[in-house]
C-alpha atoms as a PDB file:
ATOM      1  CA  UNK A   1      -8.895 -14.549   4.653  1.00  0.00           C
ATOM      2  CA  UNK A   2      -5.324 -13.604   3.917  1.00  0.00           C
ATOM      3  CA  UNK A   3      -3.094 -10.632   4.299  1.00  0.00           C
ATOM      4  CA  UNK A   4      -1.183  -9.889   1.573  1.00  0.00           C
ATOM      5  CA  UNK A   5       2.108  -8.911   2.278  1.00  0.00           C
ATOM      6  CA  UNK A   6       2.983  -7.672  -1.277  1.00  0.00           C
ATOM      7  CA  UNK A   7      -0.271  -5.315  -1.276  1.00  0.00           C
ATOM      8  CA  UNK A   8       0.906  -4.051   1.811  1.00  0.00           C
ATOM      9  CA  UNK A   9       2.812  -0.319   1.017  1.00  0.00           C
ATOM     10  CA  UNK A  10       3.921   3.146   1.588  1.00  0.00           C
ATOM     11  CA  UNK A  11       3.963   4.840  -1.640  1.00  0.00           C
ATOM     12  CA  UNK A  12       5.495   8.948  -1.416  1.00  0.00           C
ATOM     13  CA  UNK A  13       4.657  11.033  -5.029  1.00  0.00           C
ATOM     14  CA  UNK A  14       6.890  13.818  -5.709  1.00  0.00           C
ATOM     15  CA  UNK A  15      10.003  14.606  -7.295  1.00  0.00           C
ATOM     16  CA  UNK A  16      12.866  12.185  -6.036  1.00  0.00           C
ATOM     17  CA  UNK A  17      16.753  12.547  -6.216  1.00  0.00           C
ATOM     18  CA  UNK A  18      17.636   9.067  -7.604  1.00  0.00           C
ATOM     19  CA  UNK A  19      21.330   9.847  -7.421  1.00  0.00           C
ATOM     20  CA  UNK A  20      20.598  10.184  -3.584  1.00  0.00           C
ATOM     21  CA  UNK A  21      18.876   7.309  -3.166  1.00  0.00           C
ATOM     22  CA  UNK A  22      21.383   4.243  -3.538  1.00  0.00           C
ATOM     23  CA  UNK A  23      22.403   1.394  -1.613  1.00  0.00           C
ATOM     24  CA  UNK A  24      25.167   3.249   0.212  1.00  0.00           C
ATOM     25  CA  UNK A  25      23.203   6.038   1.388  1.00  0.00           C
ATOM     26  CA  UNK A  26      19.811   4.082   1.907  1.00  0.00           C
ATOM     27  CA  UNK A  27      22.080   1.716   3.869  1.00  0.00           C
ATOM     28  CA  UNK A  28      23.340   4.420   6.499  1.00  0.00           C
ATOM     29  CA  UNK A  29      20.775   6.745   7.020  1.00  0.00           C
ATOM     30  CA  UNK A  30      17.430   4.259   6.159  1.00  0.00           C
ATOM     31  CA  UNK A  31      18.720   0.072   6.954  1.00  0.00           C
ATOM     32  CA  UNK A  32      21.545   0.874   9.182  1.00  0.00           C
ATOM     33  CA  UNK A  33      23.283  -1.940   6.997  1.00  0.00           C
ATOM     34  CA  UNK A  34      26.123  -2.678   4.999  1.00  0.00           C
ATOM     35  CA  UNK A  35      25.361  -5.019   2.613  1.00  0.00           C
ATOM     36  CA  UNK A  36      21.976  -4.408   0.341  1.00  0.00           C
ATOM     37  CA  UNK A  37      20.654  -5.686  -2.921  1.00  0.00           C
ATOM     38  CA  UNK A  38      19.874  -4.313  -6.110  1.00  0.00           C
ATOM     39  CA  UNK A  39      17.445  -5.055  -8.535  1.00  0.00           C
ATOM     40  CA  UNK A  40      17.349  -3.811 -12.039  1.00  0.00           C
ATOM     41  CA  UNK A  41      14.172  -3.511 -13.827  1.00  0.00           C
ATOM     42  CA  UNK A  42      14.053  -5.466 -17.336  1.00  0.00           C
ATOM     43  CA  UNK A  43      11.799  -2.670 -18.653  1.00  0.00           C
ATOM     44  CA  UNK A  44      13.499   0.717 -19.137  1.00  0.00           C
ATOM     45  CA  UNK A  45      12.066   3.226 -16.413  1.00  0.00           C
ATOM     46  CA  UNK A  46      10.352   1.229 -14.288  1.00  0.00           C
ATOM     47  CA  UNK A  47      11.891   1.612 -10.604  1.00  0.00           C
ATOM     48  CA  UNK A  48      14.639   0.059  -9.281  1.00  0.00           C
ATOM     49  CA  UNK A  49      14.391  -2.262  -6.094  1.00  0.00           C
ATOM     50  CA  UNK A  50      16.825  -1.767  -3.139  1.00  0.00           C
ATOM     51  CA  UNK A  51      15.922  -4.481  -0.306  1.00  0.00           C
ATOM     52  CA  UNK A  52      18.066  -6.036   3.013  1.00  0.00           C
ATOM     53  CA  UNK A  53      15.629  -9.158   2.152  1.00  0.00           C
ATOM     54  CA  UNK A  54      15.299  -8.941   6.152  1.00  0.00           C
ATOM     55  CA  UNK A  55      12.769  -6.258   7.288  1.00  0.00           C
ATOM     56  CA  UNK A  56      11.443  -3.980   3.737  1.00  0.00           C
ATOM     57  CA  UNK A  57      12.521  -3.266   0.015  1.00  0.00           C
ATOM     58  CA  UNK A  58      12.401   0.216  -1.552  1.00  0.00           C
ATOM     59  CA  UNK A  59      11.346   0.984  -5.093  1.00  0.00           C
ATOM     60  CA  UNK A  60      12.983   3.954  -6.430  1.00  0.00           C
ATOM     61  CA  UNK A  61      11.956   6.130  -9.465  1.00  0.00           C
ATOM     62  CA  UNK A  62      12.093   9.679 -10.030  1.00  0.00           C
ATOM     63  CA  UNK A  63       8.430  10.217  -9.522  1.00  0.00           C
ATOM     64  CA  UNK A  64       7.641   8.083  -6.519  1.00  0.00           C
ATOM     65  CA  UNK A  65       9.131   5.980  -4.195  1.00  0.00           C
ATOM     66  CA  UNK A  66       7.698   3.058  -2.152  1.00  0.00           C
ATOM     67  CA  UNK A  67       8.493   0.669   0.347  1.00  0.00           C
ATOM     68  CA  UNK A  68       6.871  -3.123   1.090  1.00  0.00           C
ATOM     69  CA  UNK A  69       7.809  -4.830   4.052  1.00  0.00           C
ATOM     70  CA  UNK A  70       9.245  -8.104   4.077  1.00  0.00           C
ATOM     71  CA  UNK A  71       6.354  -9.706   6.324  1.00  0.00           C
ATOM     72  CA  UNK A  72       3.718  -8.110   7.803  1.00  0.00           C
ATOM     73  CA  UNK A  73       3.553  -7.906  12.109  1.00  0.00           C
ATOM     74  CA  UNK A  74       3.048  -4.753  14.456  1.00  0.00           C
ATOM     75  CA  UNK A  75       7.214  -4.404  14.622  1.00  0.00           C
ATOM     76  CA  UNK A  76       7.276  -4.347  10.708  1.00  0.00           C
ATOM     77  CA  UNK A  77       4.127  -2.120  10.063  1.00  0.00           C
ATOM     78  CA  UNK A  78       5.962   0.335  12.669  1.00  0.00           C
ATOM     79  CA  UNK A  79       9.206  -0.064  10.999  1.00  0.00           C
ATOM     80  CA  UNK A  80       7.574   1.172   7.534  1.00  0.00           C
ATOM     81  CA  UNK A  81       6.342   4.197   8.611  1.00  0.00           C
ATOM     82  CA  UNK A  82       9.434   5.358  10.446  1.00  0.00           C
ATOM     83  CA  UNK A  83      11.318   4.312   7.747  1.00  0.00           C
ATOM     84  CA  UNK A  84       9.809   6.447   5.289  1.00  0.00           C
ATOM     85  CA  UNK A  85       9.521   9.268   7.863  1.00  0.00           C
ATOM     86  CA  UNK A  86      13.546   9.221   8.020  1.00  0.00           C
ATOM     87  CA  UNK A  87      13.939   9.437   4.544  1.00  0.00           C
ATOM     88  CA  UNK A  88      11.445  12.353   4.215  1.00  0.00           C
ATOM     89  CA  UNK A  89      13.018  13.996   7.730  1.00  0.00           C
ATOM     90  CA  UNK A  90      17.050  13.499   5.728  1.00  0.00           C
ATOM     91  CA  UNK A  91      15.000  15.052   2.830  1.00  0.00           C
ATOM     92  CA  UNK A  92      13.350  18.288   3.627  1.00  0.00           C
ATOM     93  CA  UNK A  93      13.218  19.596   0.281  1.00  0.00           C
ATOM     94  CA  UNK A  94      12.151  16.881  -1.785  1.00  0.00           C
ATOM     95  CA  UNK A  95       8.819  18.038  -3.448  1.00  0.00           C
ATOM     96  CA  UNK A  96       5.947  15.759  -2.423  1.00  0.00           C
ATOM     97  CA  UNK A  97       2.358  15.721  -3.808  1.00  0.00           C
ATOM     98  CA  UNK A  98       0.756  12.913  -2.221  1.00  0.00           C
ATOM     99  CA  UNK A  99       0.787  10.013   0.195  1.00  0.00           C
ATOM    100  CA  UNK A 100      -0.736   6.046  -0.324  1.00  0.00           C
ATOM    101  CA  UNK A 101      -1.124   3.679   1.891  1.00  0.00           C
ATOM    102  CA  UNK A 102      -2.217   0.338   1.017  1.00  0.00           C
ATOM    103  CA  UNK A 103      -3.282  -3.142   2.105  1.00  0.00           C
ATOM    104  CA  UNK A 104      -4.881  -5.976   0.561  1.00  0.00           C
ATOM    105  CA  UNK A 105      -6.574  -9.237   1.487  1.00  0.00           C
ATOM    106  CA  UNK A 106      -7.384 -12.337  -0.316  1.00  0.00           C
ATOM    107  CA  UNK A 107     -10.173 -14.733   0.166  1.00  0.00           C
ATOM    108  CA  UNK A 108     -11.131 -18.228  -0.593  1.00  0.00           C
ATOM    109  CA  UNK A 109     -14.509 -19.414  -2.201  1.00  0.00           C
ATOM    110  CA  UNK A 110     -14.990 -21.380   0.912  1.00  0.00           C
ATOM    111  CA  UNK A 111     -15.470 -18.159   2.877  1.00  0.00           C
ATOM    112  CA  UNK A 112     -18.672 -16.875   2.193  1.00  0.00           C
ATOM    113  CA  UNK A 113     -21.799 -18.045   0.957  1.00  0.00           C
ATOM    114  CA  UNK A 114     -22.856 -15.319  -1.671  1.00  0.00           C
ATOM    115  CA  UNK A 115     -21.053 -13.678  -4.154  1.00  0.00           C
ATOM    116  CA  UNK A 116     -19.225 -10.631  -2.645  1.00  0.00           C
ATOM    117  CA  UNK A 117     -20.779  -8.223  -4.781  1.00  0.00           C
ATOM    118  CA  UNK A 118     -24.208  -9.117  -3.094  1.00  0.00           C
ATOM    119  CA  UNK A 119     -23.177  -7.416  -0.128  1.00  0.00           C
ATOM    120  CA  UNK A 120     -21.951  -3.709  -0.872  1.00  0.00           C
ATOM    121  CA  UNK A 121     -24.319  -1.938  -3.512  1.00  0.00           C
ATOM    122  CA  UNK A 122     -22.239   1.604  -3.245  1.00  0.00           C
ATOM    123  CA  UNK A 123     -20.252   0.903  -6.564  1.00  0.00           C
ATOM    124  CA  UNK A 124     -19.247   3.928  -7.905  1.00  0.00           C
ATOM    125  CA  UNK A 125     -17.238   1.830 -10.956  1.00  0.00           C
ATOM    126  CA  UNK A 126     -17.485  -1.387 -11.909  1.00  0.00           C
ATOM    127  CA  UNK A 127     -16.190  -3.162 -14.715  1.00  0.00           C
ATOM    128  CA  UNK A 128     -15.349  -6.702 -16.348  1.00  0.00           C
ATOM    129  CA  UNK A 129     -11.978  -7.165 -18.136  1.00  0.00           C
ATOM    130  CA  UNK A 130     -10.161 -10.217 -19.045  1.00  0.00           C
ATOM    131  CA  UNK A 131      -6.813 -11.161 -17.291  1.00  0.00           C
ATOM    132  CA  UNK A 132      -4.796 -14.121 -18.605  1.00  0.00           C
ATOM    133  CA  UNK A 133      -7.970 -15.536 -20.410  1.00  0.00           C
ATOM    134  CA  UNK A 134     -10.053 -15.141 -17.225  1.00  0.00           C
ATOM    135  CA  UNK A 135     -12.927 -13.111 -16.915  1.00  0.00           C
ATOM    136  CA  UNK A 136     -12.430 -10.327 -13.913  1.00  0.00           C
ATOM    137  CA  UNK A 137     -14.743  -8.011 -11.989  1.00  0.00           C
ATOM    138  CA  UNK A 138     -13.283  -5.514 -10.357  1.00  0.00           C
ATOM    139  CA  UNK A 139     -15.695  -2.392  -8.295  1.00  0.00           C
ATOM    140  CA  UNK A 140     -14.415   0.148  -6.805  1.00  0.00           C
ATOM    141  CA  UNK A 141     -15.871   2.126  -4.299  1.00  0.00           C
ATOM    142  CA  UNK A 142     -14.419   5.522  -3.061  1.00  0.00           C
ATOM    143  CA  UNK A 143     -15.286   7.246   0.121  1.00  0.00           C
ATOM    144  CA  UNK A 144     -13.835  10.589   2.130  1.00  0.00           C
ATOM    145  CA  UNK A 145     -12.988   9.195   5.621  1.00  0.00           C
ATOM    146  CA  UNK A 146     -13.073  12.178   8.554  1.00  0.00           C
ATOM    147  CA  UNK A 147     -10.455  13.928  10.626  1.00  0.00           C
ATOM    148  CA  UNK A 148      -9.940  10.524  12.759  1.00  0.00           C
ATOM    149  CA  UNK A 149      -8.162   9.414   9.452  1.00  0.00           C
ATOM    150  CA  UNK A 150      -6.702  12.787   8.567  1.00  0.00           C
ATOM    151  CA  UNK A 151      -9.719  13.574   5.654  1.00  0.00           C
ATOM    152  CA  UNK A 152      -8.309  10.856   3.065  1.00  0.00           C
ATOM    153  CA  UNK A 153      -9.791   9.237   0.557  1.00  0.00           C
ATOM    154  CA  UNK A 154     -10.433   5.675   0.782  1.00  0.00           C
ATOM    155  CA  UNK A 155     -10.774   3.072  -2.224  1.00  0.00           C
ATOM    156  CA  UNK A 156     -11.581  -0.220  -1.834  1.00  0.00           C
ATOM    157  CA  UNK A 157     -10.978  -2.052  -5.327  1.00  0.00           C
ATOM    158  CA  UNK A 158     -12.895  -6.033  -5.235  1.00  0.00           C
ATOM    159  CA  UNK A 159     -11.435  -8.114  -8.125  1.00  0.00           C
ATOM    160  CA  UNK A 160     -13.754 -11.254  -8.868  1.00  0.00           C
ATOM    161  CA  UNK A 161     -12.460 -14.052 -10.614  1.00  0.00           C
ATOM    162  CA  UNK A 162     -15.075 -16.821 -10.747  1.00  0.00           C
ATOM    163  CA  UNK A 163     -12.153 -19.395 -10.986  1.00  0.00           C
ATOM    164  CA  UNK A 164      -9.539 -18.821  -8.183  1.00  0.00           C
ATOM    165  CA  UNK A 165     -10.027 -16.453  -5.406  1.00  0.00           C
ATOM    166  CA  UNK A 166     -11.115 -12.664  -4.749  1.00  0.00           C
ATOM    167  CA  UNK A 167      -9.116 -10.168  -3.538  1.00  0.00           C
ATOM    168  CA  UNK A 168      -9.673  -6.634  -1.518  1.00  0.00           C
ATOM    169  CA  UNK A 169      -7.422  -3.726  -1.988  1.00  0.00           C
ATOM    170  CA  UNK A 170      -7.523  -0.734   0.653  1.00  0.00           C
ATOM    171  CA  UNK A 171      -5.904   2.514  -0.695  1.00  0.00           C
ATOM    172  CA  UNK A 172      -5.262   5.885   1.494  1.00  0.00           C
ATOM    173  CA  UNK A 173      -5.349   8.729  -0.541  1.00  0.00           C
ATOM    174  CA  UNK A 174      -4.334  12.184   1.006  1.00  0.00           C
ATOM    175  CA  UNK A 175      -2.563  14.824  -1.031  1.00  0.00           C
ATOM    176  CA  UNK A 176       0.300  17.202   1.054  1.00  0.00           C
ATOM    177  CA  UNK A 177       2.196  20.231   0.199  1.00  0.00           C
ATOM    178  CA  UNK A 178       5.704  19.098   1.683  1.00  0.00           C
ATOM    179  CA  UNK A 179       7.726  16.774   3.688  1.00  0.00           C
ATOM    180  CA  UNK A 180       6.656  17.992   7.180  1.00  0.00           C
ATOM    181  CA  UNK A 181       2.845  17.309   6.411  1.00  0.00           C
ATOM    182  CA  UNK A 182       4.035  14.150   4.577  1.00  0.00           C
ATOM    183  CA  UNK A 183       5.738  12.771   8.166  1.00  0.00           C
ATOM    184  CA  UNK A 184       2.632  13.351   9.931  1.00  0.00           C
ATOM    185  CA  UNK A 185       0.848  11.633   7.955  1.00  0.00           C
ATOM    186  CA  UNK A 186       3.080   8.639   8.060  1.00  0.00           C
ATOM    187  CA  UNK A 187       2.892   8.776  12.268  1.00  0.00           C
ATOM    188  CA  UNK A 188       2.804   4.963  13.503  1.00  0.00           C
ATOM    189  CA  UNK A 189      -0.274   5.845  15.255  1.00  0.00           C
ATOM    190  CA  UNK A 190      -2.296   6.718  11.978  1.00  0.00           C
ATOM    191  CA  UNK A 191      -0.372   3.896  10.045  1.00  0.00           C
ATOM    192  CA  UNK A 192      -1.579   1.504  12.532  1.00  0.00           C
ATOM    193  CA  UNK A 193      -5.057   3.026  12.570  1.00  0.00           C
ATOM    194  CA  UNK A 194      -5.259   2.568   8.806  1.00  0.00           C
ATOM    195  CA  UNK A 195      -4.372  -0.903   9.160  1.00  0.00           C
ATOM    196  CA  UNK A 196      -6.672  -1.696  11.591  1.00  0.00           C
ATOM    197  CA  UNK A 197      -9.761  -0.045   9.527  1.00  0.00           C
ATOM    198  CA  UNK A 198      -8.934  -2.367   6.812  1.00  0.00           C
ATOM    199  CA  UNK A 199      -8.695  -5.889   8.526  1.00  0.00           C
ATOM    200  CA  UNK A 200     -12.071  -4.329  10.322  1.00  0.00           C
ATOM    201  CA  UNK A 201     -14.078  -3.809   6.954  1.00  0.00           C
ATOM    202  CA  UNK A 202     -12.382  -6.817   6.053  1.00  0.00           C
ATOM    203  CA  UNK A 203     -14.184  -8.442   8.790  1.00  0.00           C
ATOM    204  CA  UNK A 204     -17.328  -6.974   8.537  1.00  0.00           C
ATOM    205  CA  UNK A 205     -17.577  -7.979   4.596  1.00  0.00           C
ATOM    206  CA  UNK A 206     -17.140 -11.829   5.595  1.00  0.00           C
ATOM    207  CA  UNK A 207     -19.918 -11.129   8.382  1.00  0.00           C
ATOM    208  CA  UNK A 208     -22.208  -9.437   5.359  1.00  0.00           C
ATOM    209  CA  UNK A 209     -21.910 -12.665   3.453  1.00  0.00           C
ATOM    210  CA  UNK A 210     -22.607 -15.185   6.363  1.00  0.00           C
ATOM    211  CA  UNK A 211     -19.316 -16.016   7.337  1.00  0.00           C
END
């Protein structure tokens, strides 16, 4: 099993400033950093990508905004949150709708002995489409997690590709009515809590299938 650092994410919905969010001001009040890069996208409207290529990038659009980190550790994981906490604390007004968090996990064939949908039955959609000439099964299955993890809803998405590997996607789901309910959600503490419910189902799926 392996984390995937690019499934790893923060993503904030709302209505964002784009004209706030550049490299100069990101740099003093987010990266504490001079220097940062920008990356254009080829396809008109898609966000742009502001990164230090050291600790997390930033994609910025006007609907959303989302930061990756650059590797994934207990420093960087803690890192992400506050980060996105400062920009929503320099911020206050920005209208936000909703909160994801994300994480996701691939697996080799070698892992288990069944096929992983053999173990979870609870599919509430599943469905076969083809990616780059491959056949792909992806389930979902969606559940309302308690107050320990602040009511969201959880989906965990299994993509199936008989040829290479499969992979596990955890999203967080909560919708919030403003920045100050947006921070609290993005505490380290119920970051880290998320992340650690994850790599725990993670571990119980391999256990399922006889790992």
């Amino acid at each position: 099993m392996r984390e995937l650092v690019q499934a790893c994410s923060i993503v904030v919905i709302g209505g964002w400033n784009t004209k706030i969010l550049t490299p100069p001001w990101l740099g003093n009040y987010i990266f504490n950093k001079d220097q940062l890069d920008m990356y254009f996208p080829m396809t008109p409207g898609h966000p742009i990508k502001i990164t230090d290529n050291n600790t997390f990038s930033l994609d910025v659009s006007d609907s959303k905004i989302k930061l990756n980190p650059i590797e994934i550790n207990d420093t960087s994981l803690e890192q992400l949150s506050f980060s996105m906490r400062q920009i929503l604390s320099q911020l206050p007004h920005t209208p936000v709708d909703a909160i994801g968090i994300n994480f996701g996990f691939e697996i080799e064939k070698d892992e288990y002995k069944s096929d992983i949908f053999d173990s979870i039955k609870d599919f509430s959609k599943k469905c076969v489409k083809d990616v780059d000439r491959e056949i792909e099964v992806v389930a979902q299955i969606v559940n309302n997690l308690n107050d320990q993890y602040q009511n969201r809803i959880l989906t965990i998405t299994i993509s199936h590709n008989y040829d290479t590997k499969d992979r596990i996607d955890f999203n967080f789901h909560k919708n919030t009515r403003g920045t100050e309910e947006a921070k609290m959600l993005l505490e380290s503490s119920h970051f880290t809590a998320l992340h650690n419910y994850a790599t725990e189902n993670m571990d119980s799926i391999l256990i399922l299938r006889g790992k």
